[in-house]
C-alpha atoms as a PDB file:
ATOM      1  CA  UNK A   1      39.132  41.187  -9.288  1.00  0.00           C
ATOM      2  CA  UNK A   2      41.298  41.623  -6.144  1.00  0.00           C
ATOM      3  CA  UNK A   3      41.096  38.753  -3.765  1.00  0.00           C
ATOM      4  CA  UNK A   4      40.489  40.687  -0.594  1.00  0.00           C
ATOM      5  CA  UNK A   5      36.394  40.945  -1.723  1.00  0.00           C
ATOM      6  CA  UNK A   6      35.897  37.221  -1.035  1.00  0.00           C
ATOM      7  CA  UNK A   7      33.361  35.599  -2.398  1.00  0.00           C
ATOM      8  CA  UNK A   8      31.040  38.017  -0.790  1.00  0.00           C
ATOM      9  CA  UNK A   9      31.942  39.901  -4.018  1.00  0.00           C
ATOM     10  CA  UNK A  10      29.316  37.381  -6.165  1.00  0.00           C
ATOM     11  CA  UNK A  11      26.346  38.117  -3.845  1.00  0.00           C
ATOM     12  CA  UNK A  12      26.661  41.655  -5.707  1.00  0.00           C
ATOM     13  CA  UNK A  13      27.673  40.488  -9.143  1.00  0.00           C
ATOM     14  CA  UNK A  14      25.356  41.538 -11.769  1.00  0.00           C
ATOM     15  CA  UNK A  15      23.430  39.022 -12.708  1.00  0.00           C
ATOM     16  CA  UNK A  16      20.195  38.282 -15.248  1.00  0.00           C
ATOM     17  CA  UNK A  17      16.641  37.846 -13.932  1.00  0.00           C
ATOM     18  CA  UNK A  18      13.635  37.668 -15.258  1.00  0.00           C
ATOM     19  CA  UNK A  19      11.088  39.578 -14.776  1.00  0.00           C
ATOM     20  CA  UNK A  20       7.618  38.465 -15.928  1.00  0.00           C
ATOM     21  CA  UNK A  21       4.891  40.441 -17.409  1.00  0.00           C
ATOM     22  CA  UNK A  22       1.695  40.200 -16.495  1.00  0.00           C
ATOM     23  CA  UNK A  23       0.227  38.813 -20.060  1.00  0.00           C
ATOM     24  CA  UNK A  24       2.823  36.401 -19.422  1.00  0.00           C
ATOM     25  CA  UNK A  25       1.998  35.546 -15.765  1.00  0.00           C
ATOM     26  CA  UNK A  26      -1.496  35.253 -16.888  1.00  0.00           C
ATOM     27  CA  UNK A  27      -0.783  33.055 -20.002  1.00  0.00           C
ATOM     28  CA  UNK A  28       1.216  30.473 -17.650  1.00  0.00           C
ATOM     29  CA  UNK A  29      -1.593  30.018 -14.614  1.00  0.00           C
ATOM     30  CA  UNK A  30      -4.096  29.626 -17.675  1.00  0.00           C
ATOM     31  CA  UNK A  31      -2.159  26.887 -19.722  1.00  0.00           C
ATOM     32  CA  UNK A  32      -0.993  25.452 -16.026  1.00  0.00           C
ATOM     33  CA  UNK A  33      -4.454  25.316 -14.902  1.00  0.00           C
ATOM     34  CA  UNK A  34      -5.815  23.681 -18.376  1.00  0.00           C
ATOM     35  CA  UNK A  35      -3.579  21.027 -18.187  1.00  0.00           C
ATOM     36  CA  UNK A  36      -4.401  19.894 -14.754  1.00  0.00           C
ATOM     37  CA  UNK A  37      -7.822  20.600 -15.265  1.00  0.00           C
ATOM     38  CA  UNK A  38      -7.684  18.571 -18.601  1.00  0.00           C
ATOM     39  CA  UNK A  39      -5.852  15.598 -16.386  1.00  0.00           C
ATOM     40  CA  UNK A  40      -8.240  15.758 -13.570  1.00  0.00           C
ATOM     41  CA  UNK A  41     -10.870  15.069 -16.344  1.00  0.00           C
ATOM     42  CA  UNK A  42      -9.002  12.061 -18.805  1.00  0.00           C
ATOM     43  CA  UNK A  43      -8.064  10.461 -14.562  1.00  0.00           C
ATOM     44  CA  UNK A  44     -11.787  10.686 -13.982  1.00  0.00           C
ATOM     45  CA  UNK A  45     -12.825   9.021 -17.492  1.00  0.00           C
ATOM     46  CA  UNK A  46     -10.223   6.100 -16.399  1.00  0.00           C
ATOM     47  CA  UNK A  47     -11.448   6.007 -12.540  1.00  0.00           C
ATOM     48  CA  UNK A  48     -15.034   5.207 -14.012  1.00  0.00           C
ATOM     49  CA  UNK A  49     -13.707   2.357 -16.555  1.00  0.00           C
ATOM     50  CA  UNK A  50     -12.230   1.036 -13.298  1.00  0.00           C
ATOM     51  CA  UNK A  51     -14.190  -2.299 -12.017  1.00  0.00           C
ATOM     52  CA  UNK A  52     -13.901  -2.540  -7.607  1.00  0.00           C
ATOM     53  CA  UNK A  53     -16.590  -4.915  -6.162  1.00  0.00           C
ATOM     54  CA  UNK A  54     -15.840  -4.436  -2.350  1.00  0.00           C
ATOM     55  CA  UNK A  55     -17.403  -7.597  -0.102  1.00  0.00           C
ATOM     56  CA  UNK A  56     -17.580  -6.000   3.583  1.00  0.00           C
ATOM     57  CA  UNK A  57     -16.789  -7.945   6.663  1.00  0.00           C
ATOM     58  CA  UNK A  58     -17.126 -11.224   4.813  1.00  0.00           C
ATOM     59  CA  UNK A  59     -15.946 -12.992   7.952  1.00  0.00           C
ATOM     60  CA  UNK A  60     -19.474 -12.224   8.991  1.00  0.00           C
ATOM     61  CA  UNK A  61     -21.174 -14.013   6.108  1.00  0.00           C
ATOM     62  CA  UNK A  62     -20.401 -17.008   8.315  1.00  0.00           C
ATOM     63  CA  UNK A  63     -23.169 -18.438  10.598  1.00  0.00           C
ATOM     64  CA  UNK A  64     -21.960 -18.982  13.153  1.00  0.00           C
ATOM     65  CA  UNK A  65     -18.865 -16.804  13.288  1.00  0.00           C
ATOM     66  CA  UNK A  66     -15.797 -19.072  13.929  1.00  0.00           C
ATOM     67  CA  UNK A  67     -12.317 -18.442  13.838  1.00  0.00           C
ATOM     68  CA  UNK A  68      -9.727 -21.254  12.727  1.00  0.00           C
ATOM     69  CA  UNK A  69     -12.213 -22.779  10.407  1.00  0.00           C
ATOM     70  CA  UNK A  70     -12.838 -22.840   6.846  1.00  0.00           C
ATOM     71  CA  UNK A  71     -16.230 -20.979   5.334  1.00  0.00           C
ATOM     72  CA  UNK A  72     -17.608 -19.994   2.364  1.00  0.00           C
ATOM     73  CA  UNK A  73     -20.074 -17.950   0.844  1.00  0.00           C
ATOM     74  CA  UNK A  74     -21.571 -16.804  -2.353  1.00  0.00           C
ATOM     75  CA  UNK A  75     -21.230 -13.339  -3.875  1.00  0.00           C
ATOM     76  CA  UNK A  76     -22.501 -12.406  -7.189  1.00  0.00           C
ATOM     77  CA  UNK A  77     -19.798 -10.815  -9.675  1.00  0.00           C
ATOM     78  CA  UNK A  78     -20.424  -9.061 -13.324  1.00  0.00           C
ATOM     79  CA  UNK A  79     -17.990  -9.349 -16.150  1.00  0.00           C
ATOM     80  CA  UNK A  80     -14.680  -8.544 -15.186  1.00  0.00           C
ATOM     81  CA  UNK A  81     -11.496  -7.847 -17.951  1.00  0.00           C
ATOM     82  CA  UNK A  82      -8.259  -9.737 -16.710  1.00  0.00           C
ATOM     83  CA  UNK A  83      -5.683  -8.915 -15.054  1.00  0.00           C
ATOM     84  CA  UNK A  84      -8.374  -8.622 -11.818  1.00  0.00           C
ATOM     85  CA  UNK A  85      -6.599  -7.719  -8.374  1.00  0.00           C
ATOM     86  CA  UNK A  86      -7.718  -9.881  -5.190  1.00  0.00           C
ATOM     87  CA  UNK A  87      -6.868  -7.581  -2.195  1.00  0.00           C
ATOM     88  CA  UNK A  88      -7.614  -8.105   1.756  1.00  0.00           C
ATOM     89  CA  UNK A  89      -8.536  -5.178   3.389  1.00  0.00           C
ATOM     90  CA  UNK A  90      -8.177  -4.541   7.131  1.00  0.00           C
ATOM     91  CA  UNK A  91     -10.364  -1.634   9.201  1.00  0.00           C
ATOM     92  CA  UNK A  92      -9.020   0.449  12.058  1.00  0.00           C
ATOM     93  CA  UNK A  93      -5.444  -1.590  11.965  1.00  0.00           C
ATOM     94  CA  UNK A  94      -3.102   0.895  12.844  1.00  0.00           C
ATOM     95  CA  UNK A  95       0.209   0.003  11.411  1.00  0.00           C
ATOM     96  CA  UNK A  96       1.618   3.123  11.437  1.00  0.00           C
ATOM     97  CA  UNK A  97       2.192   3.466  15.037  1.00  0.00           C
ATOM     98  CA  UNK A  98       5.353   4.429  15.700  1.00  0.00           C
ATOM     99  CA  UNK A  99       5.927   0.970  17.984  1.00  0.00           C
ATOM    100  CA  UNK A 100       4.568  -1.104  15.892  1.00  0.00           C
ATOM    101  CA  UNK A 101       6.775   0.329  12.574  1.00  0.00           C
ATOM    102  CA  UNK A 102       9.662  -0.239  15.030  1.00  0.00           C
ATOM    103  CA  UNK A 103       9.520  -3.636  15.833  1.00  0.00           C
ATOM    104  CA  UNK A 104      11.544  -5.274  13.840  1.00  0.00           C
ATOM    105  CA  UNK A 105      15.012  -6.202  12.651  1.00  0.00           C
ATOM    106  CA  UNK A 106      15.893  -5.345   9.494  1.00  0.00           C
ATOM    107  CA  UNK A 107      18.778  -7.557  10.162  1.00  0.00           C
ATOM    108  CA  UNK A 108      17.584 -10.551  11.071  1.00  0.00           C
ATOM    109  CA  UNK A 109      15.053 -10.106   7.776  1.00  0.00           C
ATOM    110  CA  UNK A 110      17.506 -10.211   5.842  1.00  0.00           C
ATOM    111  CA  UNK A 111      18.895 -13.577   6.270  1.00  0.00           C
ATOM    112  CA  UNK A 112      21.563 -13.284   9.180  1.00  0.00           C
ATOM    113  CA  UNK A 113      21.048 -14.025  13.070  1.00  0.00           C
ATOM    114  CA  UNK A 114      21.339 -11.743  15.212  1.00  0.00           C
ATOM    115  CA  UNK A 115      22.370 -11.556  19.087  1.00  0.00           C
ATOM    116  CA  UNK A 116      19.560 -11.297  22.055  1.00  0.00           C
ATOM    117  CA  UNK A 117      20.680  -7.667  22.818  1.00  0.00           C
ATOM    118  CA  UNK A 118      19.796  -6.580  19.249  1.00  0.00           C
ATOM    119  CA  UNK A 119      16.656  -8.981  19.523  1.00  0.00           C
ATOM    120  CA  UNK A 120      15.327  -7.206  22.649  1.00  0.00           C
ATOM    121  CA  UNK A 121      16.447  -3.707  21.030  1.00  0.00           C
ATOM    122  CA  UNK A 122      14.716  -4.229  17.535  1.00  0.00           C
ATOM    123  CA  UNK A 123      11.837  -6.398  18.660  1.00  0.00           C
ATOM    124  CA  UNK A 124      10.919  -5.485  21.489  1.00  0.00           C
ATOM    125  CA  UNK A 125       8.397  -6.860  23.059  1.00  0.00           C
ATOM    126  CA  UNK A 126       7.984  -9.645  21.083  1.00  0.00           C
ATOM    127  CA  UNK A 127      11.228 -11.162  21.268  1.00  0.00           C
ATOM    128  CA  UNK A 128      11.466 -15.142  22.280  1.00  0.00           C
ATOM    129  CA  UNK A 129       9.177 -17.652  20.438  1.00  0.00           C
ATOM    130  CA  UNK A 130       6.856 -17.868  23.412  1.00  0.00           C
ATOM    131  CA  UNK A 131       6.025 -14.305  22.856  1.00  0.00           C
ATOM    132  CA  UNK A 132       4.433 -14.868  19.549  1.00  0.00           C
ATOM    133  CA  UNK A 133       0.861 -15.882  18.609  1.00  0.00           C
ATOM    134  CA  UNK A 134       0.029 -19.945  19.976  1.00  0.00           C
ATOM    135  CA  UNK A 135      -0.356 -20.939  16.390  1.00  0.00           C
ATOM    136  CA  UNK A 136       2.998 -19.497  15.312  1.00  0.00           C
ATOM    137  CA  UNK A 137       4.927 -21.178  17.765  1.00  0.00           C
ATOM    138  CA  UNK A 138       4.531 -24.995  16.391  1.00  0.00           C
ATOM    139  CA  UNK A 139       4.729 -24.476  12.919  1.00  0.00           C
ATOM    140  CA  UNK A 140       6.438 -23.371   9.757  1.00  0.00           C
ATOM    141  CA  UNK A 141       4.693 -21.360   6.697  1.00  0.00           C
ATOM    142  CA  UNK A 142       6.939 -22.320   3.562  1.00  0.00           C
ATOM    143  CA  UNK A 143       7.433 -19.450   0.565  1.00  0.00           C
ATOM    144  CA  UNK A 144       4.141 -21.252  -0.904  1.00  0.00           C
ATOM    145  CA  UNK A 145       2.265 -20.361   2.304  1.00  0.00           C
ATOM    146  CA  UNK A 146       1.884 -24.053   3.512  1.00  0.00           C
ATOM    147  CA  UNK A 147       2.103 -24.377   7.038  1.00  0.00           C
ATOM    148  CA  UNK A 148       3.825 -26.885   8.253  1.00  0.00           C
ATOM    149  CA  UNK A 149       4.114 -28.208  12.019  1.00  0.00           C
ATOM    150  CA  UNK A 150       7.379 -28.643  13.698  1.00  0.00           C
ATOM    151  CA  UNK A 151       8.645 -27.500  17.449  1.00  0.00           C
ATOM    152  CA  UNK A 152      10.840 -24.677  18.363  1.00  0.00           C
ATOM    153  CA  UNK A 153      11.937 -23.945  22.102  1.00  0.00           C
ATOM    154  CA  UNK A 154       9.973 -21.565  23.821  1.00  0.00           C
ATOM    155  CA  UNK A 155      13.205 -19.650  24.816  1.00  0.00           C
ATOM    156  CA  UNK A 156      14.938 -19.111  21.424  1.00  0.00           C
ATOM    157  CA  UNK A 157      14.640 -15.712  19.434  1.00  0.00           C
ATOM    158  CA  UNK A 158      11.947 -15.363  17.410  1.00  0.00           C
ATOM    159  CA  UNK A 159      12.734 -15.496  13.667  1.00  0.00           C
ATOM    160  CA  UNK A 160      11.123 -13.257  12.628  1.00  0.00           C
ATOM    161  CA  UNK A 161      10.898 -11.358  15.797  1.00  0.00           C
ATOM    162  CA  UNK A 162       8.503  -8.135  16.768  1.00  0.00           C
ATOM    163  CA  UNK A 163       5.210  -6.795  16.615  1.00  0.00           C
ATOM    164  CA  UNK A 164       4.986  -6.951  12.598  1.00  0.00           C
ATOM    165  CA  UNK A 165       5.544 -10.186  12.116  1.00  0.00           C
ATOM    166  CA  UNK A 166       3.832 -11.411  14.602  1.00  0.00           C
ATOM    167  CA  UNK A 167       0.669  -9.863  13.466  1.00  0.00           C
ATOM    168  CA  UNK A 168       0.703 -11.158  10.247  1.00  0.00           C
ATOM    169  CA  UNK A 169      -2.484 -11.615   8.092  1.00  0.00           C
ATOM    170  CA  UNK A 170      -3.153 -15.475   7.776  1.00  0.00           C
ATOM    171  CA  UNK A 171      -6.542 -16.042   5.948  1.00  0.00           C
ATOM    172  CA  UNK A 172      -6.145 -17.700   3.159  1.00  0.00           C
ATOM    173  CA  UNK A 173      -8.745 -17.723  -0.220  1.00  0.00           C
ATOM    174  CA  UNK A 174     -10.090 -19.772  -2.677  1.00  0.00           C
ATOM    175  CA  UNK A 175     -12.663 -19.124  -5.660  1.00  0.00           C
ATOM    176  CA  UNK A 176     -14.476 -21.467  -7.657  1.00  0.00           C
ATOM    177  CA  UNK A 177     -17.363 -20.977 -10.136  1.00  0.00           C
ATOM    178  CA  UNK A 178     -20.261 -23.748 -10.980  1.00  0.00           C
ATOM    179  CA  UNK A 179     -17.314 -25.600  -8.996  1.00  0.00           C
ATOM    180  CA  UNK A 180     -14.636 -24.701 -11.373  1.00  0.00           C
ATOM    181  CA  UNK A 181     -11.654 -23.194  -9.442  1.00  0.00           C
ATOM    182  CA  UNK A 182     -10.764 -19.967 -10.573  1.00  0.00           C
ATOM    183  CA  UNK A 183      -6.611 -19.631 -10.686  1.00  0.00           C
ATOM    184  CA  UNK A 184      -5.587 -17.031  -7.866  1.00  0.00           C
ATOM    185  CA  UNK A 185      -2.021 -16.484  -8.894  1.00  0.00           C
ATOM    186  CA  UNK A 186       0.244 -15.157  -5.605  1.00  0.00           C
ATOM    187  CA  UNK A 187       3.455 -15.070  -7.109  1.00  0.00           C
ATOM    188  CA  UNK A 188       4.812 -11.628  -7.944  1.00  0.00           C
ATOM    189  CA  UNK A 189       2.718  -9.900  -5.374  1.00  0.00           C
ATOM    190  CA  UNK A 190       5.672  -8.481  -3.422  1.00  0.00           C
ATOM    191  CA  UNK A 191       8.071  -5.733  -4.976  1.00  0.00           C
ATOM    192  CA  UNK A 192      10.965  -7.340  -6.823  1.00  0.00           C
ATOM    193  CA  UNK A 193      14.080  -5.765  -4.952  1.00  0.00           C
ATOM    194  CA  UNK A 194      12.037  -6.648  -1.480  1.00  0.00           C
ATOM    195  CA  UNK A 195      12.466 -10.991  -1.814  1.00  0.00           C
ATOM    196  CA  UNK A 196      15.663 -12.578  -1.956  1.00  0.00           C
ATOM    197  CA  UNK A 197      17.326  -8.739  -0.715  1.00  0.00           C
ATOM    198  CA  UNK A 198      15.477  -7.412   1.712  1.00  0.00           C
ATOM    199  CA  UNK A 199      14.012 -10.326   2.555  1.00  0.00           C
ATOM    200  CA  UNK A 200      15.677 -13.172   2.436  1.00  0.00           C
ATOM    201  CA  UNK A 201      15.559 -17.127   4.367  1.00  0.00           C
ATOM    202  CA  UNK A 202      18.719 -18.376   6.665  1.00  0.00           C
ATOM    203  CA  UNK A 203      19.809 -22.212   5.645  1.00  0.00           C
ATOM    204  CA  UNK A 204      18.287 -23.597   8.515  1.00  0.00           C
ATOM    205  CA  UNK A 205      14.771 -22.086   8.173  1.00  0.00           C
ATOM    206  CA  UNK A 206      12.632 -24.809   8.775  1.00  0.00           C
ATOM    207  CA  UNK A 207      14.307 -25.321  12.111  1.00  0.00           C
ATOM    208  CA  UNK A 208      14.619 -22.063  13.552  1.00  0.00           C
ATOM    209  CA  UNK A 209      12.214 -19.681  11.934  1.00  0.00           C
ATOM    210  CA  UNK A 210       8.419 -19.526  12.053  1.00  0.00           C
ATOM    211  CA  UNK A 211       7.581 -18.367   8.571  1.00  0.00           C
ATOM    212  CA  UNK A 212      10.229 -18.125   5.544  1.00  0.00           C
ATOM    213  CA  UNK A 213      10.476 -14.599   4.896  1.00  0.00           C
ATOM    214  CA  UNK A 214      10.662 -15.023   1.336  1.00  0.00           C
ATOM    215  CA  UNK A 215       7.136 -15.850   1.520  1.00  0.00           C
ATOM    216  CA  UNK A 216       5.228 -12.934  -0.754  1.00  0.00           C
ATOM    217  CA  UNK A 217       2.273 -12.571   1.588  1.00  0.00           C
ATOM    218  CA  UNK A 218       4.769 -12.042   4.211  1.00  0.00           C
ATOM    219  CA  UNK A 219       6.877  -9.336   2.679  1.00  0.00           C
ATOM    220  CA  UNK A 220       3.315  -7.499   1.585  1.00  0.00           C
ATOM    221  CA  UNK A 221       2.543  -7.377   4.916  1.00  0.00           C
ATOM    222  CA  UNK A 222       5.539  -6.387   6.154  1.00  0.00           C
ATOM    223  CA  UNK A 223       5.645  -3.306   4.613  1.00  0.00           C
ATOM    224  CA  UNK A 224       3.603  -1.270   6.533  1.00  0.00           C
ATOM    225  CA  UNK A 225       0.423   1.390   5.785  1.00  0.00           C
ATOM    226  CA  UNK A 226       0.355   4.611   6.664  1.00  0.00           C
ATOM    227  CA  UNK A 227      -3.550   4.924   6.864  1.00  0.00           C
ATOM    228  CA  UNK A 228      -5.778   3.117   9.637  1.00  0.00           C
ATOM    229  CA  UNK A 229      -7.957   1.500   6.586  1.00  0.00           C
ATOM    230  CA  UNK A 230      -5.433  -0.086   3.823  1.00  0.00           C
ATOM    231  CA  UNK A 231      -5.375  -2.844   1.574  1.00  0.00           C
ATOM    232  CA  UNK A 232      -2.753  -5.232   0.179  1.00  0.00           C
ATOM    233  CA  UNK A 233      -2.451  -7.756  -2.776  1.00  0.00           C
ATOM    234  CA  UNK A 234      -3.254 -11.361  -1.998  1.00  0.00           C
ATOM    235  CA  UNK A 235      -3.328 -12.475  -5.546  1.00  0.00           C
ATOM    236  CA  UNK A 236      -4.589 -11.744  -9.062  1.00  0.00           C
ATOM    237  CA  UNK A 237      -7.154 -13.659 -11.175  1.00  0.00           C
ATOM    238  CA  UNK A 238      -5.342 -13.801 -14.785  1.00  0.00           C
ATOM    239  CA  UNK A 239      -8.363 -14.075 -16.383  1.00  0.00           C
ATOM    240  CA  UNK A 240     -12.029 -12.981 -17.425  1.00  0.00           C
ATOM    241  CA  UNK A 241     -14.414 -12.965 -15.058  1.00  0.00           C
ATOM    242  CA  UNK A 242     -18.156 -13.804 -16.270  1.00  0.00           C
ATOM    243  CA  UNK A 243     -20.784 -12.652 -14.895  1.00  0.00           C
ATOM    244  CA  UNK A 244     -22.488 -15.090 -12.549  1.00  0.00           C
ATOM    245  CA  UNK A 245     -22.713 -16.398  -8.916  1.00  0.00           C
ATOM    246  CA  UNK A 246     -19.128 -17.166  -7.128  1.00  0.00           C
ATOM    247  CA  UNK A 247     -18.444 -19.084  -4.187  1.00  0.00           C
ATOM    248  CA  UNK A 248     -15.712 -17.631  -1.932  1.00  0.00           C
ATOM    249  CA  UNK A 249     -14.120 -20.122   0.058  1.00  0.00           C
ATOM    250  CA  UNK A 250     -11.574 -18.865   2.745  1.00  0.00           C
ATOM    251  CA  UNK A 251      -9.593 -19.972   6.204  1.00  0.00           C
ATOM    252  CA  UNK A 252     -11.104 -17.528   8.774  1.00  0.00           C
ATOM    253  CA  UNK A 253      -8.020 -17.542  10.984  1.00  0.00           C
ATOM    254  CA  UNK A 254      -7.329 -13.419  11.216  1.00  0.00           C
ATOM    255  CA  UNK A 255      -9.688 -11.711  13.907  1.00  0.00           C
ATOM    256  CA  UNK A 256     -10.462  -8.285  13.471  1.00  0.00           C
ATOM    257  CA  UNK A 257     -12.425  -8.216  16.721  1.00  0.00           C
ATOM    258  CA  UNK A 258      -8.976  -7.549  18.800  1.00  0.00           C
ATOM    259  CA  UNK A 259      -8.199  -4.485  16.850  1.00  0.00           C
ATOM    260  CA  UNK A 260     -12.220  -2.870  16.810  1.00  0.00           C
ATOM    261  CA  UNK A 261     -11.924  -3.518  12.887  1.00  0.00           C
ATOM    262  CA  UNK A 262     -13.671  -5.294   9.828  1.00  0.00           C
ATOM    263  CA  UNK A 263     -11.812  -7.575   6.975  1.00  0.00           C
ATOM    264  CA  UNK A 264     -13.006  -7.125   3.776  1.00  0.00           C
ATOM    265  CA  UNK A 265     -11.911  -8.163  -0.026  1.00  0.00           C
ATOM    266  CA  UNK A 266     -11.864  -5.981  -2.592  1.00  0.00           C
ATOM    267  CA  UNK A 267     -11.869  -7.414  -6.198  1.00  0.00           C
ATOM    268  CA  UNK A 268     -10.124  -4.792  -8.446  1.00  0.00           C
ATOM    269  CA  UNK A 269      -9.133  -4.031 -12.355  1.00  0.00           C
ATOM    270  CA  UNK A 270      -6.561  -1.137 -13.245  1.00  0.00           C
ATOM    271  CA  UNK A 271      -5.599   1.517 -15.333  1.00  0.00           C
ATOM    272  CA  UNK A 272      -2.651   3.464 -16.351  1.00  0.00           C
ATOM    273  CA  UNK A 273      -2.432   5.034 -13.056  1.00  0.00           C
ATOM    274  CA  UNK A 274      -2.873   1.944 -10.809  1.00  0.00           C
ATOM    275  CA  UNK A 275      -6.298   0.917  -8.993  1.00  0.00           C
ATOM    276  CA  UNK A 276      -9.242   3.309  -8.537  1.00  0.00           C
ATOM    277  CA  UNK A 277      -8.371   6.650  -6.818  1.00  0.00           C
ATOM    278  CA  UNK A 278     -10.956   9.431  -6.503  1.00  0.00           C
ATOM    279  CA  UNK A 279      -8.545  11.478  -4.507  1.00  0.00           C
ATOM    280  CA  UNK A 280      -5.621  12.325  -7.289  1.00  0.00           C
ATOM    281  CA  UNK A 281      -8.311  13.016  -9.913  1.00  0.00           C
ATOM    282  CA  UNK A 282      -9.971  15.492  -7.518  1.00  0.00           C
ATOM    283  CA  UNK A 283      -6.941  17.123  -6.600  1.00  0.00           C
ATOM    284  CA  UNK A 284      -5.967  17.788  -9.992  1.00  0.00           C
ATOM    285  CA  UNK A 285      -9.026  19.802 -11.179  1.00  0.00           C
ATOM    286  CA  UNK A 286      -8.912  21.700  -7.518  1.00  0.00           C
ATOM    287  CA  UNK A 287      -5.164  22.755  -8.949  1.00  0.00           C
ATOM    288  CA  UNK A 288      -5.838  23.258 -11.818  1.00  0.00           C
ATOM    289  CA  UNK A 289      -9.376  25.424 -11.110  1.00  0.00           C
ATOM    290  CA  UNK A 290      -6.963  27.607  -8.494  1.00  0.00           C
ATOM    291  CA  UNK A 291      -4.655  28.011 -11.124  1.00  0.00           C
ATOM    292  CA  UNK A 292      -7.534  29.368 -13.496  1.00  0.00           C
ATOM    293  CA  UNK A 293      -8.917  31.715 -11.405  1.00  0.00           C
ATOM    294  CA  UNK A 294      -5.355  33.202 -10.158  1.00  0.00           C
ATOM    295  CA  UNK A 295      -5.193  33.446 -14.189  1.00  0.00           C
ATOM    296  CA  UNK A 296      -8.532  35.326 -13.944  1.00  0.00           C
ATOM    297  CA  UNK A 297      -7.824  37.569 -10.911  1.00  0.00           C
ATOM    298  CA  UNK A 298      -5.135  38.875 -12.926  1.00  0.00           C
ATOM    299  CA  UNK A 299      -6.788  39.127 -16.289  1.00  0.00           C
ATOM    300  CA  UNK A 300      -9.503  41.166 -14.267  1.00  0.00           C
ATOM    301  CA  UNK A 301      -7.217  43.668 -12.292  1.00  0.00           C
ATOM    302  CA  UNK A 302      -5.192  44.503 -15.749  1.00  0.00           C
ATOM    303  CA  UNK A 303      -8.444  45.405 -17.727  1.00  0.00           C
ATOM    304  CA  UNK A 304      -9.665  47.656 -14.726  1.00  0.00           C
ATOM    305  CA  UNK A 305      -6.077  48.966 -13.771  1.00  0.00           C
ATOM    306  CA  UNK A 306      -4.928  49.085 -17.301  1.00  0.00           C
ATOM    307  CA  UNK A 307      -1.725  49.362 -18.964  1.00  0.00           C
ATOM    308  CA  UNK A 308      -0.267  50.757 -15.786  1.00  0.00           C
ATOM    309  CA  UNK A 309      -0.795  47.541 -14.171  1.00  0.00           C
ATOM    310  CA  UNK A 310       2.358  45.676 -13.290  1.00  0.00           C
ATOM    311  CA  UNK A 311       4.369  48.356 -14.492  1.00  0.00           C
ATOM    312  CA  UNK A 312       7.679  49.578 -12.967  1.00  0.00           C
ATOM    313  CA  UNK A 313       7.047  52.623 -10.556  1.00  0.00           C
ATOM    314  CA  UNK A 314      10.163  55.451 -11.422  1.00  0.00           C
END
């Protein structure tokens, strides 16, 4: 092969490729579109083993509504199979705003300082402690969520700084039956290369920063949803639930009336595929019924057209 071709030359080299027939065509849409048909249905079987009790704007089960104060309530629960999932769930919090997702520093997350002029480029505009929430600025939530008070000046940088952190979700939970307290276990709620990496404390953090970011409710929140209506993990109840009449008990510190939303909790178990989710099961019998009928369209234009269907034209 001379070398004045070029590789050019291999655009025209001759070269297998296959060329299906139509049995064939039809024989892989069919077994495509069983299997995800046959998926759809074992996801649906496991969706409806799935146990979710949702309790709806239980900040409102409080007469009268107050914010900063403890409440409690009573909500009936069945029999529930540990491991059981204690979420929060926000309404019409739009954390995927593409200010919001900005502010923050990576940087300064991850366990190193950083200088005002990254500070005011990350974090805008919450940048100095004065900027964040009143309650934020006097005190100091360890890793085991304990707040504790202590003074910062008004015109440091915040640590953290921005608009994430400083809307973190504070409420905090307690559940008891017959006035036994039911474990709510809130270790291991955050992904394990996020604390300690990603996240991680400086060696002063008492002094200079507001939360430790190795705090697990922290990191959850940190990471941010890409839907106006999410939920994240709080904790999980490690073991059986019995059926009978639970009292909630909870710090109602997080308003939802300056976003237009609702809180709710959502009690969960899970399956091989995670939580409850309607949506993938549905989308794999839509597939796989498309596929089936593309398998049919085909198997319907070869009996009328006959063998001449799909056949080479001299």
């Amino acid at each position: 092969m001379s070398d004045s071709k070029g590789f050019l030359h291999w655009l025209f080299f001759k070269k297998w490729h296959p060329v299906p027939s139509v049995g064939s065509t039809i024989a892989l849409f069919s077994i495509i579109g069983v299997i995800f048909v046959a998926l759809g249905i074992v996801i649906t079987v496991i969706n409806n083993h799935i146990q979710e009790v949702t309790i709806y704007k239980y900040d409102q089960k409080c007469s009268p509504v107050e914010y900063n104060k403890k409440c409690s309530f009573i909500q009936k629960l069945d029999n529930m199979k540990a491991p059981i999932y204690f979420y929060y769930e926000l309404e019409n919090f739009y954390q995927n705003h593409r200010r919001y997702v900005k502010s923050k520093s990576s940087t300064q997350l991850s366990g190193e300082e950083i200088s005002l002029s990254d500070a005011e480029k990350y974090c805008d505009p919450i940048i100095y402690n004065k900027d964040l929430e009143v309650w934020q600025q006097d005190v100091y939530i360890t890793e085991q969520n304990i707040p504790v008070p202590t003074e910062r000046k008004p015109d440091d940088i915040a640590s953290p700084c921005g608009l994430v952190a400083k809307s973190f979700f504070n409420d905090t939970y307690a559940l008891s039956l017959s006035g036994k307290n039911i474990a709510l276990n809130q270790t291991g709620i955050s992904w394990p290369n996020d604390k300690g990496k990603k996240y991680k404390r400086v060696p002063n953090s008492e002094s200079t920063q507001w939360i430790d970011p190795e705090n697990e409710h922290f990191i959850v929140w940190m990471r941010t949803a890409g839907l106006p209506t999410f939920r994240k993990l709080w904790g999980r109840i490690e073991q059986d639930i019995e059926e009978g009449d639970y009292t909630f008990e909870f710090q109602n510190n997080y308003n939802p009336q300056m976003f237009a939303g609702a809180k709710n909790i959502v009690l969960s178990t899970s399956g091989p595929f995670g939580g409850k989710n309607l949506f993938l099961s549905i989308a794999f019998i839509v597939v796989g019924v498309i596929q089936l009928l593309i398998a049919l369209a085909f198997l319907i234009k070869k009996i009328r057209a006959g063998n001449s269907f799909g056949q080479k034209n001299e």
